[in-house]
Protein backbone atom coordinates (compact mmCIF):
# COMPACT_ATOMS: atom_id res chain seq x y z
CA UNK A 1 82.49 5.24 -7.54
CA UNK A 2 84.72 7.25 -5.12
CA UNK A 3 81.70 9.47 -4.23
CA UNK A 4 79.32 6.36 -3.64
CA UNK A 5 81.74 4.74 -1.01
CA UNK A 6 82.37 8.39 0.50
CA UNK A 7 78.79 8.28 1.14
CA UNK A 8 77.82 8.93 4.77
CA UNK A 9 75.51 6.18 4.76
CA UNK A 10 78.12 3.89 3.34
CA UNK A 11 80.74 4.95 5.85
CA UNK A 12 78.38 4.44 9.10
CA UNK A 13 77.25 0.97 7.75
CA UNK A 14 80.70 -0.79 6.83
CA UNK A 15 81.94 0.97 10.30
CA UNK A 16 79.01 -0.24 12.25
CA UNK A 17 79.16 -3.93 10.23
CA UNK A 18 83.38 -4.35 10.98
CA UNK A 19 82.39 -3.01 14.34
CA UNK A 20 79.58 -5.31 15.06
CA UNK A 21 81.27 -8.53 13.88
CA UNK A 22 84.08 -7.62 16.40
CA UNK A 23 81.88 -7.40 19.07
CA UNK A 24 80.34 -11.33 17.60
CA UNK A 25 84.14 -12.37 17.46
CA UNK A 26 85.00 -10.94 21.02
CA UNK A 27 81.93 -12.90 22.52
CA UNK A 28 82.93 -16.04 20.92
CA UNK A 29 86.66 -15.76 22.24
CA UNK A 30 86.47 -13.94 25.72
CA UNK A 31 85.91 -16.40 28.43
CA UNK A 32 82.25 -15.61 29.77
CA UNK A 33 83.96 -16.21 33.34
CA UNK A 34 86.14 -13.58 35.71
CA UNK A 35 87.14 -15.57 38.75
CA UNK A 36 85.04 -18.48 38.16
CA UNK A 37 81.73 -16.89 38.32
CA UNK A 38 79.77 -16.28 34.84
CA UNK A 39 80.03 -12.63 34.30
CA UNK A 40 79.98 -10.56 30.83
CA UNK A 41 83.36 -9.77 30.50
CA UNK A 42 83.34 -9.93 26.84
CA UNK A 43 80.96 -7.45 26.59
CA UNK A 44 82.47 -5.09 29.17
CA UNK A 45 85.66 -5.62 27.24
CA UNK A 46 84.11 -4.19 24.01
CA UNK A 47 82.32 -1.48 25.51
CA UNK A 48 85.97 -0.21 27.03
CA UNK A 49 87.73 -0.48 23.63
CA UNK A 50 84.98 1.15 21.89
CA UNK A 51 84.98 3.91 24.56
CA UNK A 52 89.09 4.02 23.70
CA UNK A 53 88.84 4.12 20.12
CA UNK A 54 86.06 6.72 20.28
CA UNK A 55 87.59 9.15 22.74
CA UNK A 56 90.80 9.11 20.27
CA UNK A 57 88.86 9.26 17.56
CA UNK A 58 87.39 12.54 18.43
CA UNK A 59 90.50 14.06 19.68
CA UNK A 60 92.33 13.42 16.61
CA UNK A 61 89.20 14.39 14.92
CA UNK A 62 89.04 17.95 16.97
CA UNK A 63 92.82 18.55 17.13
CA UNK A 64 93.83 18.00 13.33
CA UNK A 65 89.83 19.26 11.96
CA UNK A 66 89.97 15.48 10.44
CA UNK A 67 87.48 14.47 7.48
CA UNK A 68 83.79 14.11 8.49
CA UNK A 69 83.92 11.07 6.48
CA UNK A 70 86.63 9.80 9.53
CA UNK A 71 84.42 10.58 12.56
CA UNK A 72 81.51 8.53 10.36
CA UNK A 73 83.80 5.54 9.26
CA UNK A 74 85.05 5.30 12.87
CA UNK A 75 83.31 7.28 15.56
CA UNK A 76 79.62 6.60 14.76
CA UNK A 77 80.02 3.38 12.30
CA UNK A 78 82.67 1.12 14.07
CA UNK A 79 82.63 2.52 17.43
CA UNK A 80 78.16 1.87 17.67
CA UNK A 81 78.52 -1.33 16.01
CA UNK A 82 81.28 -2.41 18.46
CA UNK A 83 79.95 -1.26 21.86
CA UNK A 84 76.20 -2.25 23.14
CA UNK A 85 74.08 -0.35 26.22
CA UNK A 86 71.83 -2.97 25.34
CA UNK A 87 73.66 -6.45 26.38
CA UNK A 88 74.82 -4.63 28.89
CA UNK A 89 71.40 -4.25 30.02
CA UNK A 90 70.64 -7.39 29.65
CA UNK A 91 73.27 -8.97 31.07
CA UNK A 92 72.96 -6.64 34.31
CA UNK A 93 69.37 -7.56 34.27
CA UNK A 94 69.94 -11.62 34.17
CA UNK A 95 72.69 -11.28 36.90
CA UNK A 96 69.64 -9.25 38.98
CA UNK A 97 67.16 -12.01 38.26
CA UNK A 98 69.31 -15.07 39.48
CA UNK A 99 69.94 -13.04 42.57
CA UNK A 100 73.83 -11.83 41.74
CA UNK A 101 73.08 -8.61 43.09
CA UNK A 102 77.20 -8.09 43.90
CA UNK A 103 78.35 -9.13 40.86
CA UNK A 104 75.49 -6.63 38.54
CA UNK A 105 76.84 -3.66 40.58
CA UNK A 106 79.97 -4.37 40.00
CA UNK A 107 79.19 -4.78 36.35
CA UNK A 108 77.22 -1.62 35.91
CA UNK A 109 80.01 0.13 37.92
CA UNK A 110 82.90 -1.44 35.76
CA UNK A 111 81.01 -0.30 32.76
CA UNK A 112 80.74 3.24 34.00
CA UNK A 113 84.11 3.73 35.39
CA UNK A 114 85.91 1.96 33.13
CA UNK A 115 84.33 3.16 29.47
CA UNK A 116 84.60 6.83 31.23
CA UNK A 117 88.32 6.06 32.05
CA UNK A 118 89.13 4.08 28.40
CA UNK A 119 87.01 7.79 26.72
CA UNK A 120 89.47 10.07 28.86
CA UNK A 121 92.37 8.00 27.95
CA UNK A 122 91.80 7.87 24.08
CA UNK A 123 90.57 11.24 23.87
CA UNK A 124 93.84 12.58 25.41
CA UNK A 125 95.74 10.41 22.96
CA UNK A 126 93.98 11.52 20.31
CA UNK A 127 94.86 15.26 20.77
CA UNK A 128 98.55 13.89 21.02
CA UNK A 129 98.60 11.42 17.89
């Protein structure tokens, strides 16, 4: 039985299904409004955490030579099913179409800087955990 939940395939999906459902929770209780404007902050907040967890994730993971079955459980399962390139897409896209040019740079460049910041930042912690 231990071998079957070991399983790489195992690990990725219940990583990727505790991940996604986090990301379904976070939409549900984020406020979809940042200073009284609708603008995905939900989904900006996920992508950052999932950026966190994923940059410490790998430094533990290449400091201490942690478990493949770690990296899988966390790194690809629960870190992919938490963050999403794709609403992030979307949402930029929408904010384009109703003419919110301002605020879809500003949440393409939030994304950016702020995922790359939240990876440097866990991945640092990692290698010190």
């Amino acid at each position: 039985m231990r071998a079957l939940l070991m399983h790489p395939y195992v690990l990725v999906f219940a990583g990727g299904g505790a991940g996604s459902l986090l990301r379904y929770l976070a939409g549900r209780l984020v406020p979809a409004t940042l200073a009284g404007s609708p603008f995905p902050t939900a989904i900006l907040l996920v992508n950052v955490l999932a950026s966190a967890v994923l940059g410490a994730v790998l430094g533990w993971f290449i400091s201490r030579s942690a478990g493949e079955e770690t990296r899988l459980l966390i790194g690809v399962g629960f870190c992919g099913g938490l963050s999403t390139f794709s609403s992030f897409s979307y949402d930029t896209i929408v904010l384009l179409q109703n003419g919110r040019t301002g605020a879809a740079l500003l949440n393409i460049g939030l994304n950016v800087m702020l995922c790359l910041l939240a990876s440097a930042g866990g991945l640092f912690l990692g290698y010190k955990l």
